[in-house]
N, C-alpha and C. Protein backbone atom coordinates (compact mmCIF):
# COMPACT_ATOMS: atom_id res chain seq x y z
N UNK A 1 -77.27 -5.89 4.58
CA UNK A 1 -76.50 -6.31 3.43
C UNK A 1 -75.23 -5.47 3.27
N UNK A 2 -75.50 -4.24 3.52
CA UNK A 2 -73.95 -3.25 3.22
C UNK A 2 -73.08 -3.73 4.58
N UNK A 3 -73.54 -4.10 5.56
CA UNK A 3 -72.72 -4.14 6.53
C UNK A 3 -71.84 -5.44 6.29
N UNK A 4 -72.56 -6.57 5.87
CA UNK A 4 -71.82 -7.77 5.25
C UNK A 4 -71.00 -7.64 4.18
N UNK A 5 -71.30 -6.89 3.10
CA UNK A 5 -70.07 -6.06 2.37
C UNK A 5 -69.29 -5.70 2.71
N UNK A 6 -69.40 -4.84 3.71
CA UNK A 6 -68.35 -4.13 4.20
C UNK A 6 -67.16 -5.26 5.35
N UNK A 7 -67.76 -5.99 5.67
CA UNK A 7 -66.77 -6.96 6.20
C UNK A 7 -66.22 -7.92 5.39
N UNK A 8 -66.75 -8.08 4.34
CA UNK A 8 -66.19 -8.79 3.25
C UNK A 8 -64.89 -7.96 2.93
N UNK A 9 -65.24 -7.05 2.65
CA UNK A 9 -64.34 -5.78 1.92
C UNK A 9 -63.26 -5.73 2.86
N UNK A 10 -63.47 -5.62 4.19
CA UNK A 10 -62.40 -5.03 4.95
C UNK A 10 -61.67 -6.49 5.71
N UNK A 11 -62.25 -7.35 5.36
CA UNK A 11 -61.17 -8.80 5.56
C UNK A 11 -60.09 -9.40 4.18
N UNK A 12 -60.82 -8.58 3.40
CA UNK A 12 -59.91 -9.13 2.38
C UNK A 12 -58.91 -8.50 1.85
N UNK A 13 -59.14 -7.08 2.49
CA UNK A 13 -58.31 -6.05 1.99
C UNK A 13 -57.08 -6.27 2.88
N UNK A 14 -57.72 -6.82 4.53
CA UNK A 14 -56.09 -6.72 5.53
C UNK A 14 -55.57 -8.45 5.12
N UNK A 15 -56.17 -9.33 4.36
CA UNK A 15 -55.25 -10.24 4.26
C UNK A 15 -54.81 -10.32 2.65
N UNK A 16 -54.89 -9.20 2.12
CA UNK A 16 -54.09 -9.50 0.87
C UNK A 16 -52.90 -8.14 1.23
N UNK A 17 -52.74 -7.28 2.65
CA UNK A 17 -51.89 -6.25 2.62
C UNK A 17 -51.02 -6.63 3.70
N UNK A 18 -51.71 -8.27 4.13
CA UNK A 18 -50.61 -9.04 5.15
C UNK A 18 -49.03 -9.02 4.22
N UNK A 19 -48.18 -8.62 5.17
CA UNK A 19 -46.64 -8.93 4.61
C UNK A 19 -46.08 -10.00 5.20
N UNK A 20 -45.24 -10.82 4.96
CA UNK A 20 -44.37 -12.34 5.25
C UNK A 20 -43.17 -11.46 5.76
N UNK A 21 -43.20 -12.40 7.10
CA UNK A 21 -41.82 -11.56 8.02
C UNK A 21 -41.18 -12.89 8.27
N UNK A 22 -40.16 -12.85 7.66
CA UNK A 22 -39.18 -13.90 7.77
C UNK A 22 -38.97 -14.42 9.36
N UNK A 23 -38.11 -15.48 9.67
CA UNK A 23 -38.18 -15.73 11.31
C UNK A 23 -36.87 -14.61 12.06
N UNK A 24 -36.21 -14.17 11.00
CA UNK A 24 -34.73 -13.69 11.85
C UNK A 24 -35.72 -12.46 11.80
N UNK A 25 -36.34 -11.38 11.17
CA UNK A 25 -37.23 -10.71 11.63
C UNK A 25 -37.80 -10.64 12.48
N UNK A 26 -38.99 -11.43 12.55
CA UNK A 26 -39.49 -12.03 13.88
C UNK A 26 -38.89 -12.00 14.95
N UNK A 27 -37.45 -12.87 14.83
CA UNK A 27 -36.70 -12.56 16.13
C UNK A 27 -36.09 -11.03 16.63
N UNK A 28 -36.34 -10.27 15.60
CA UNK A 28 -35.56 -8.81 15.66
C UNK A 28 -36.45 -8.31 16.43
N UNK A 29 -37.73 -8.17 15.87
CA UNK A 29 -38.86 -7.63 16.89
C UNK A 29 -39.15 -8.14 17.87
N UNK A 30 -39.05 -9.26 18.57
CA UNK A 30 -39.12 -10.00 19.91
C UNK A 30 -37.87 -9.52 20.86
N UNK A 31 -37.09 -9.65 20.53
CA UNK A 31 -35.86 -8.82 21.13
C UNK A 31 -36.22 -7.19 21.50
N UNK A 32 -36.62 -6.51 20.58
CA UNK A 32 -36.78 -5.25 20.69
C UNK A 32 -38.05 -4.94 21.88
N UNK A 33 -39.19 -5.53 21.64
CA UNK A 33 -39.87 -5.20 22.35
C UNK A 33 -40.10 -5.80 24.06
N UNK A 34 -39.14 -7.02 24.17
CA UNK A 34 -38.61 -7.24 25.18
C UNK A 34 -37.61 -6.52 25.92
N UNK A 35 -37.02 -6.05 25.23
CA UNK A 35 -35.94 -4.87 25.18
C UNK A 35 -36.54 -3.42 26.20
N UNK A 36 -37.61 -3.16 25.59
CA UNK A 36 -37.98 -1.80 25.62
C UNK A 36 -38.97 -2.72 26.99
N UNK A 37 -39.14 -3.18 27.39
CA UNK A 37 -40.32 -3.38 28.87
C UNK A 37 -39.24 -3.39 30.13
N UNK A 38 -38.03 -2.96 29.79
CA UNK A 38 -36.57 -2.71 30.81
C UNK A 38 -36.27 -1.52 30.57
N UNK A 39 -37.13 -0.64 30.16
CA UNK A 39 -36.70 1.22 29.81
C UNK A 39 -36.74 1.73 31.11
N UNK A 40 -35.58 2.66 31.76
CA UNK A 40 -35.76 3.23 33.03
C UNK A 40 -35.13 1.70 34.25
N UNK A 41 -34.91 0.62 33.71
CA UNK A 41 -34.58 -0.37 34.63
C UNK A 41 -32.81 0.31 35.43
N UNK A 42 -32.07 0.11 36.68
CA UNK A 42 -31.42 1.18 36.78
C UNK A 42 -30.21 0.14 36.43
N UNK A 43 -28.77 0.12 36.15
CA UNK A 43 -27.83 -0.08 36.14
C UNK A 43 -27.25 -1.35 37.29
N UNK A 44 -26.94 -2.95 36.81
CA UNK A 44 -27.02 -3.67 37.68
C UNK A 44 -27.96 -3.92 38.31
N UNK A 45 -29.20 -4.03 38.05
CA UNK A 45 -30.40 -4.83 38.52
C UNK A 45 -30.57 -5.60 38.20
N UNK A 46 -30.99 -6.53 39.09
CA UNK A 46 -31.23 -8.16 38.95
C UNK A 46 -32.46 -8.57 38.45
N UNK A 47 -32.51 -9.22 37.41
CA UNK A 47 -33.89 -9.88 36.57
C UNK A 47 -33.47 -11.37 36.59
N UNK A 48 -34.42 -12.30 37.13
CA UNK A 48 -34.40 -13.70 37.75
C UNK A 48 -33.20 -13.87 38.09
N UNK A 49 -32.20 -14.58 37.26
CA UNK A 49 -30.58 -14.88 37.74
C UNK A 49 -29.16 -13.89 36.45
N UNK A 50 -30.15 -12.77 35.83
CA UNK A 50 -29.37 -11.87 35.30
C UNK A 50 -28.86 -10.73 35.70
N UNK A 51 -27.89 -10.38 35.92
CA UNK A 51 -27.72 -9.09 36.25
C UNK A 51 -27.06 -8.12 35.08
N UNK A 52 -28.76 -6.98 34.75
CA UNK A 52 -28.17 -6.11 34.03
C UNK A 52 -27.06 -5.13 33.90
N UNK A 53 -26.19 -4.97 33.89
CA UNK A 53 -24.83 -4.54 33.55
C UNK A 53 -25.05 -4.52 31.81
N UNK A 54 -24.43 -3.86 31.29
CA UNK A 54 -24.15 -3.77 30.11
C UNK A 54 -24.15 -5.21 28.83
N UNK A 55 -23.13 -6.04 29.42
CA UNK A 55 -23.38 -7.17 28.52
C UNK A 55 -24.12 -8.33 29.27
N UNK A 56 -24.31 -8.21 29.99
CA UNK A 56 -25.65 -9.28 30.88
C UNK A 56 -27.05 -8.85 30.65
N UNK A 57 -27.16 -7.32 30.27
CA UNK A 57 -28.38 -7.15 29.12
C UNK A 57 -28.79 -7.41 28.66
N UNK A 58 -27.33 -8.01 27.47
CA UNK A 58 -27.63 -8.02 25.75
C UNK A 58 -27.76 -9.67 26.30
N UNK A 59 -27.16 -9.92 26.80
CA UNK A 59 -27.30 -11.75 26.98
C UNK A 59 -28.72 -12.24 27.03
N UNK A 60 -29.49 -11.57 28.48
CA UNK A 60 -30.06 -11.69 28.61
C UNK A 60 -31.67 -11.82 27.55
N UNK A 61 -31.43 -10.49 26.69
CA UNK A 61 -31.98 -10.32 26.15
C UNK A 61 -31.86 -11.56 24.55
N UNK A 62 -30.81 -11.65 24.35
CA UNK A 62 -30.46 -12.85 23.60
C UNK A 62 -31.30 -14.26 23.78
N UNK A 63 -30.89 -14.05 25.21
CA UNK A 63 -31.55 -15.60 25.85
C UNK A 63 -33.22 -15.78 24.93
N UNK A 64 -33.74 -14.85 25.41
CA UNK A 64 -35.30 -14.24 25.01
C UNK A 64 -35.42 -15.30 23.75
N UNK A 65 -34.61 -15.14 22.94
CA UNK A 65 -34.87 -15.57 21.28
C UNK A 65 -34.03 -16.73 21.29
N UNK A 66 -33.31 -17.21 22.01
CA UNK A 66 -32.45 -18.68 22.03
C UNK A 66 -31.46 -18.42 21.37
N UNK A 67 -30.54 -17.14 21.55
CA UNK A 67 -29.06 -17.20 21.28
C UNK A 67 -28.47 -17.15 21.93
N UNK A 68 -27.05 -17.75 21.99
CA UNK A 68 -26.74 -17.72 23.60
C UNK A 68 -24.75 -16.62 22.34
N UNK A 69 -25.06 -15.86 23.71
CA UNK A 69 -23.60 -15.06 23.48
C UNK A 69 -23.17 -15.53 25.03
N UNK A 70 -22.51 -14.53 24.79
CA UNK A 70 -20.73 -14.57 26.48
C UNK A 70 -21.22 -13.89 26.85
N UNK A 71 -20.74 -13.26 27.77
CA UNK A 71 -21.42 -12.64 29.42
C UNK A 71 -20.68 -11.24 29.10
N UNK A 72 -19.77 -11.12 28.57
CA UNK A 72 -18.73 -10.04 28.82
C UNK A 72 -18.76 -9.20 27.88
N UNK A 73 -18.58 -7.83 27.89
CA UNK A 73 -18.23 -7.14 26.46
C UNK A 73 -16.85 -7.16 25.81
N UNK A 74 -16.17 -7.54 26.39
CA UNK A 74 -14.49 -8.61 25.89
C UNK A 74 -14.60 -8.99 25.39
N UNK A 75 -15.95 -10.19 25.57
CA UNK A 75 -15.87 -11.42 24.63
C UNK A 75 -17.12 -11.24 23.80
N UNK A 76 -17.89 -10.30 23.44
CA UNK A 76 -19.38 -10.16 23.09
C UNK A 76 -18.43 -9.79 21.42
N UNK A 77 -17.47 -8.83 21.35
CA UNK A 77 -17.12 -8.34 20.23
C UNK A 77 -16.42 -9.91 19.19
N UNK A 78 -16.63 -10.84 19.81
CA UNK A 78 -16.22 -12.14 18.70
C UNK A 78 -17.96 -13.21 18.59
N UNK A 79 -18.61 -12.57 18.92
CA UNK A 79 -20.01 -13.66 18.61
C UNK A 79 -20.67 -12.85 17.18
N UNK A 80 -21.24 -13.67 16.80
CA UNK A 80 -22.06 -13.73 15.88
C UNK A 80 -21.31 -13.32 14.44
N UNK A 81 -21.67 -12.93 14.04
CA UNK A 81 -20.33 -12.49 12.40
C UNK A 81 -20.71 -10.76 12.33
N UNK A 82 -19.23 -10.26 12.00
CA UNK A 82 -18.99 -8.73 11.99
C UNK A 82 -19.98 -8.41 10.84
N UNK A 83 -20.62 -7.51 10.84
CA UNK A 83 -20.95 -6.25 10.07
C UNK A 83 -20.05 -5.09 10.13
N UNK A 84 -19.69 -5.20 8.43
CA UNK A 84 -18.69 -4.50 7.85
C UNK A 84 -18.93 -2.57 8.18
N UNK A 85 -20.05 -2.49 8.03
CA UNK A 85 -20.22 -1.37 7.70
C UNK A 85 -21.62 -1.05 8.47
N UNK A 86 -21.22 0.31 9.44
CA UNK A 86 -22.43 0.05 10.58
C UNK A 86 -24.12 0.69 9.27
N UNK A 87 -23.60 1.19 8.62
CA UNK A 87 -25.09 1.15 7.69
C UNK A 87 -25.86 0.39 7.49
N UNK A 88 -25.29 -1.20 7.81
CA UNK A 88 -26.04 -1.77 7.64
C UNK A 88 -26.46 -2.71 8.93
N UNK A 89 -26.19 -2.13 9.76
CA UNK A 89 -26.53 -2.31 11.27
C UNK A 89 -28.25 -2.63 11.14
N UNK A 90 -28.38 -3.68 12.15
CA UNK A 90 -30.39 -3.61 11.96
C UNK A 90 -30.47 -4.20 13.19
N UNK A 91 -31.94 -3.66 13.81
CA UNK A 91 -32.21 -3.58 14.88
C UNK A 91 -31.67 -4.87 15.64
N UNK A 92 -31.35 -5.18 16.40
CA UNK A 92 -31.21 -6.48 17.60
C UNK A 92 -29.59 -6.85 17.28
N UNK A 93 -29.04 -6.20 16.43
CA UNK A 93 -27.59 -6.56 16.16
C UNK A 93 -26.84 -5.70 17.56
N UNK A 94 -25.55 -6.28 17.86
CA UNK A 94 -25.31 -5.78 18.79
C UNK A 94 -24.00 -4.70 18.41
N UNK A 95 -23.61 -3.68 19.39
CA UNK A 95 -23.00 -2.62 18.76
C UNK A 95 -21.89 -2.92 20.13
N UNK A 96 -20.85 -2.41 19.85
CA UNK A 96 -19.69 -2.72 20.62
C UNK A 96 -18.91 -1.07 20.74
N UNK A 97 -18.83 -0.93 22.01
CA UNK A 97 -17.91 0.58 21.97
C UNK A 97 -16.61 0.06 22.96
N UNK A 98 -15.53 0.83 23.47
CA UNK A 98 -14.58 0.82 23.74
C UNK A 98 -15.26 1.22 25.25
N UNK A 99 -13.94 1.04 26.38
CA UNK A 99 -14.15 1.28 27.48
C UNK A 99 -14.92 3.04 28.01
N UNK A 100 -14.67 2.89 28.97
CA UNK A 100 -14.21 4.61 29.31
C UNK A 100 -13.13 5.43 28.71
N UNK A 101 -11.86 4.46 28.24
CA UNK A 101 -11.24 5.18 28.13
C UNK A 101 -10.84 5.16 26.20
N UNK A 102 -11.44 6.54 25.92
CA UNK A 102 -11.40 6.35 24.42
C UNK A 102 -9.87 5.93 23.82
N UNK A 103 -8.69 6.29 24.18
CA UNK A 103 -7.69 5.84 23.59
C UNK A 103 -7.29 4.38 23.57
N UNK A 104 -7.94 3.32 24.58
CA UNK A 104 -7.69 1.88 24.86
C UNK A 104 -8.52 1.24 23.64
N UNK A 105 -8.36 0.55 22.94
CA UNK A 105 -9.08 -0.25 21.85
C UNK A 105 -9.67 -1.65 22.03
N UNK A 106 -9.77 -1.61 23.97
CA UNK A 106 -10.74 -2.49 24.22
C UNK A 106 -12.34 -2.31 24.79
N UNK A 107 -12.74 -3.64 24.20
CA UNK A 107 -14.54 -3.58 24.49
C UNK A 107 -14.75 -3.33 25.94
N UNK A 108 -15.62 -2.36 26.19
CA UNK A 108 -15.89 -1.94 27.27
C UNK A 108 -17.29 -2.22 27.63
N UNK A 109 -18.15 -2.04 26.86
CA UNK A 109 -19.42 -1.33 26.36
C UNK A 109 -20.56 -1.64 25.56
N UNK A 110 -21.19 -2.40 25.59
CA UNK A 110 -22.20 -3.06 24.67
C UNK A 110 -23.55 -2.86 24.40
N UNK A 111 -24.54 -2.60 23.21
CA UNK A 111 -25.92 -2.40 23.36
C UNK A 111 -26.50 -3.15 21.84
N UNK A 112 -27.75 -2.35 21.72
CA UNK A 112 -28.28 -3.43 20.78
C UNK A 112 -29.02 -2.42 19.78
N UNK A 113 -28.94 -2.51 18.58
CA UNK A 113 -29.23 -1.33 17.85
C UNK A 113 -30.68 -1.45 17.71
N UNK A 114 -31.22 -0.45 17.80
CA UNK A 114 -33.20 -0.23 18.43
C UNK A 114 -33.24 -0.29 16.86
N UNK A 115 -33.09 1.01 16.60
CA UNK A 115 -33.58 1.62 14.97
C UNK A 115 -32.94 2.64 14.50
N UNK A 116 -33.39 3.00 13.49
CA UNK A 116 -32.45 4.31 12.46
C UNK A 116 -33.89 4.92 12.16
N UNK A 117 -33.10 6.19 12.43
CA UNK A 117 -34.46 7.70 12.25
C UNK A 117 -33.54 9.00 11.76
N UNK A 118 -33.42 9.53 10.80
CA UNK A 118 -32.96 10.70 10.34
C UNK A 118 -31.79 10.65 10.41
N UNK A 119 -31.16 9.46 9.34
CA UNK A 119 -29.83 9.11 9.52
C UNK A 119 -28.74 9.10 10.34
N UNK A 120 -29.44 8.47 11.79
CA UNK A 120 -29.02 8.12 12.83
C UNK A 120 -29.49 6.83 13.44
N UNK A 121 -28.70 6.00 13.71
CA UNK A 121 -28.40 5.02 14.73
C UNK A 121 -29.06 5.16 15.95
N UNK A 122 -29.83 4.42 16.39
CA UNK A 122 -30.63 4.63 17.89
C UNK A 122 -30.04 3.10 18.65
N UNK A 123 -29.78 2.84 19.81
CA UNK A 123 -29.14 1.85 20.50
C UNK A 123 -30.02 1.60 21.66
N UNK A 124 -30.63 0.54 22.51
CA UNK A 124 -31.03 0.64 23.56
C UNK A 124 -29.66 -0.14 24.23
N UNK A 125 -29.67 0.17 25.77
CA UNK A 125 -28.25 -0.66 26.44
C UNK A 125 -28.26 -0.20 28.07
N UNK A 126 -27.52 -0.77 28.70
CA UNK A 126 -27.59 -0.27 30.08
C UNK A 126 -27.06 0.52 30.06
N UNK A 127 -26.93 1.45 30.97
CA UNK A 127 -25.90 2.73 31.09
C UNK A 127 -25.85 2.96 32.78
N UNK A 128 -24.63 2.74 32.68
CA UNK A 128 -24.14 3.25 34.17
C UNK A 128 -24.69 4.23 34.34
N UNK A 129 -24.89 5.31 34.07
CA UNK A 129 -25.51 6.46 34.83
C UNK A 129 -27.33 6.92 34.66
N UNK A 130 -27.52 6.14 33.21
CA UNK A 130 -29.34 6.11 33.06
C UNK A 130 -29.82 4.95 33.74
N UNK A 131 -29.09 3.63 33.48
CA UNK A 131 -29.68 2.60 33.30
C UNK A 131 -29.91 2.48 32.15
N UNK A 132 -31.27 1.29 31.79
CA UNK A 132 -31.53 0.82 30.60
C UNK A 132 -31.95 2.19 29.78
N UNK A 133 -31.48 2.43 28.76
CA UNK A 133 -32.03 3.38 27.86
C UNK A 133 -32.03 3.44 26.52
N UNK A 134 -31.99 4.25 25.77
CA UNK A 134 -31.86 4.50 24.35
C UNK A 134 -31.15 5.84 24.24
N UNK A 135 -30.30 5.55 23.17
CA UNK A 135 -29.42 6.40 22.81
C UNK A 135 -28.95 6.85 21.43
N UNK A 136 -28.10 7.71 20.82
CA UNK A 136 -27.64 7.66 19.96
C UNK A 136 -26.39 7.57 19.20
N UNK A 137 -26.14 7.22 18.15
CA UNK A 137 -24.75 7.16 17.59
C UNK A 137 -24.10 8.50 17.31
N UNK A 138 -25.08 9.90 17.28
CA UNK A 138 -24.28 10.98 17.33
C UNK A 138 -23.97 11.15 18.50
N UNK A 139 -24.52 10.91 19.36
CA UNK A 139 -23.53 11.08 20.93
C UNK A 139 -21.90 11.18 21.16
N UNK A 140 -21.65 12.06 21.38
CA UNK A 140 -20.08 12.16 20.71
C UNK A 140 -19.16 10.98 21.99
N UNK A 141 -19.97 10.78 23.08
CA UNK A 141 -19.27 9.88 23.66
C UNK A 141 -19.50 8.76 23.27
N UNK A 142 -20.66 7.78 22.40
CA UNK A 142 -20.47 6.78 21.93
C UNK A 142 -19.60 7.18 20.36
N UNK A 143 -20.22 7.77 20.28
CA UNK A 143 -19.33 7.52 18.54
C UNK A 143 -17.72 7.87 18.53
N UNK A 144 -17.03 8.58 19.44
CA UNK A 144 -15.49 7.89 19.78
C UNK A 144 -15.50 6.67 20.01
N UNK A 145 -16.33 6.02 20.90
CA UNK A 145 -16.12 4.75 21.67
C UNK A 145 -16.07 3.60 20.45
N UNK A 146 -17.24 3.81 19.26
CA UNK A 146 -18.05 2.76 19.09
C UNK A 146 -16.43 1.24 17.98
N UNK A 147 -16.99 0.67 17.89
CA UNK A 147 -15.59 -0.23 17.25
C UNK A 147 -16.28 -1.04 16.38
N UNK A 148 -17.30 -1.95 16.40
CA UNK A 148 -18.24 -2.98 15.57
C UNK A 148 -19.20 -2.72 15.87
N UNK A 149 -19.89 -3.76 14.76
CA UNK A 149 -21.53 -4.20 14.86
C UNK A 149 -21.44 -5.58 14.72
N UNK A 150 -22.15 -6.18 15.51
CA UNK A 150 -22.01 -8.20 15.63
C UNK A 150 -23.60 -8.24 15.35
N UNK A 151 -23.45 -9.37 14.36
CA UNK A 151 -24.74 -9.85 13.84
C UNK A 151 -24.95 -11.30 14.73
N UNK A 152 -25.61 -11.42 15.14
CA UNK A 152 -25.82 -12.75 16.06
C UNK A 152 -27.27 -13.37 15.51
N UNK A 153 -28.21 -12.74 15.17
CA UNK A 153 -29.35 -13.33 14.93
C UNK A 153 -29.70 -13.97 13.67
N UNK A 154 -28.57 -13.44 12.90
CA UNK A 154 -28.59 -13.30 11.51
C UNK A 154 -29.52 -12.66 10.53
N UNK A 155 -29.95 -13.87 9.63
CA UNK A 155 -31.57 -13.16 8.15
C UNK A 155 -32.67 -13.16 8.65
């Protein structure tokens, strides 16, 4: 009898502490954790007919959830609608930095914002010299670089 209690008890407790995750949520976390099964992947590697490079990443990874962006980080900085203010950056939005060369004020550079931990910005993205990784916005070489945040997935 206590043991049937106790499953009473403990089914009703996890479906009244269930939370409602909207679908652009949903899609945030599908992205992300698709995201992260390419950690350590190296720079320009080929996944079916993608090649990871920087914005063939984020595409790719787009694809995942049925958004379709541009191929390029040129053209990645005009999809989806700007976020004003990277505070309010949220995970699967995409982040846009400048080339190599910090004084040029073109897109070079593209990743996808993971999460925020101790009022910092975390990014996963390809990287020429890691490959796929995670990174941060104090990184003094992204945070010269960085220019927008593109919302593509939207609410």
């Amino acid at each position: 009898m206590r043991f049937i209690f106790l499953l009473i008890l403990l089914f009703s407790t996890n479906a009244y502490n269930q939370q409602v995750v909207s679908p652009g949520e949903q899609m945030r976390q599908k992205i992300l954790i698709n995201a992260e099964k390419h950690l350590g992947r190296r720079y320009r590697s080929k996944v079916d007919k993608h090649v990871f490079d920087c914005s063939g990443y984020v595409k790719y990874l787009m694809a995942g959830i049925d958004k379709n962006v541009t191929r390029s980080s040129v053209s990645q900085i005009h999809d989806g609608k700007r976020v004003k203010d990277i505070r309010h950056a949220r995970p699967g939005d995409i982040l846009v930095f400048k080339g190599r060369n910090p004084r040029n004020n073109r897109p070079g550079h593209v990743g996808l914002v993971h999460h925020w931990g101790n009022d910092t910005l975390y990014f996963i993205h390809s990287s020429v010299t890691k490959g796929v990784c995670i990174d941060h916005m104090y990184d003094p070489y992204y945070s010269k670089r960085f220019l927008q945040v593109r919302n593509v997935i939207g609410d």
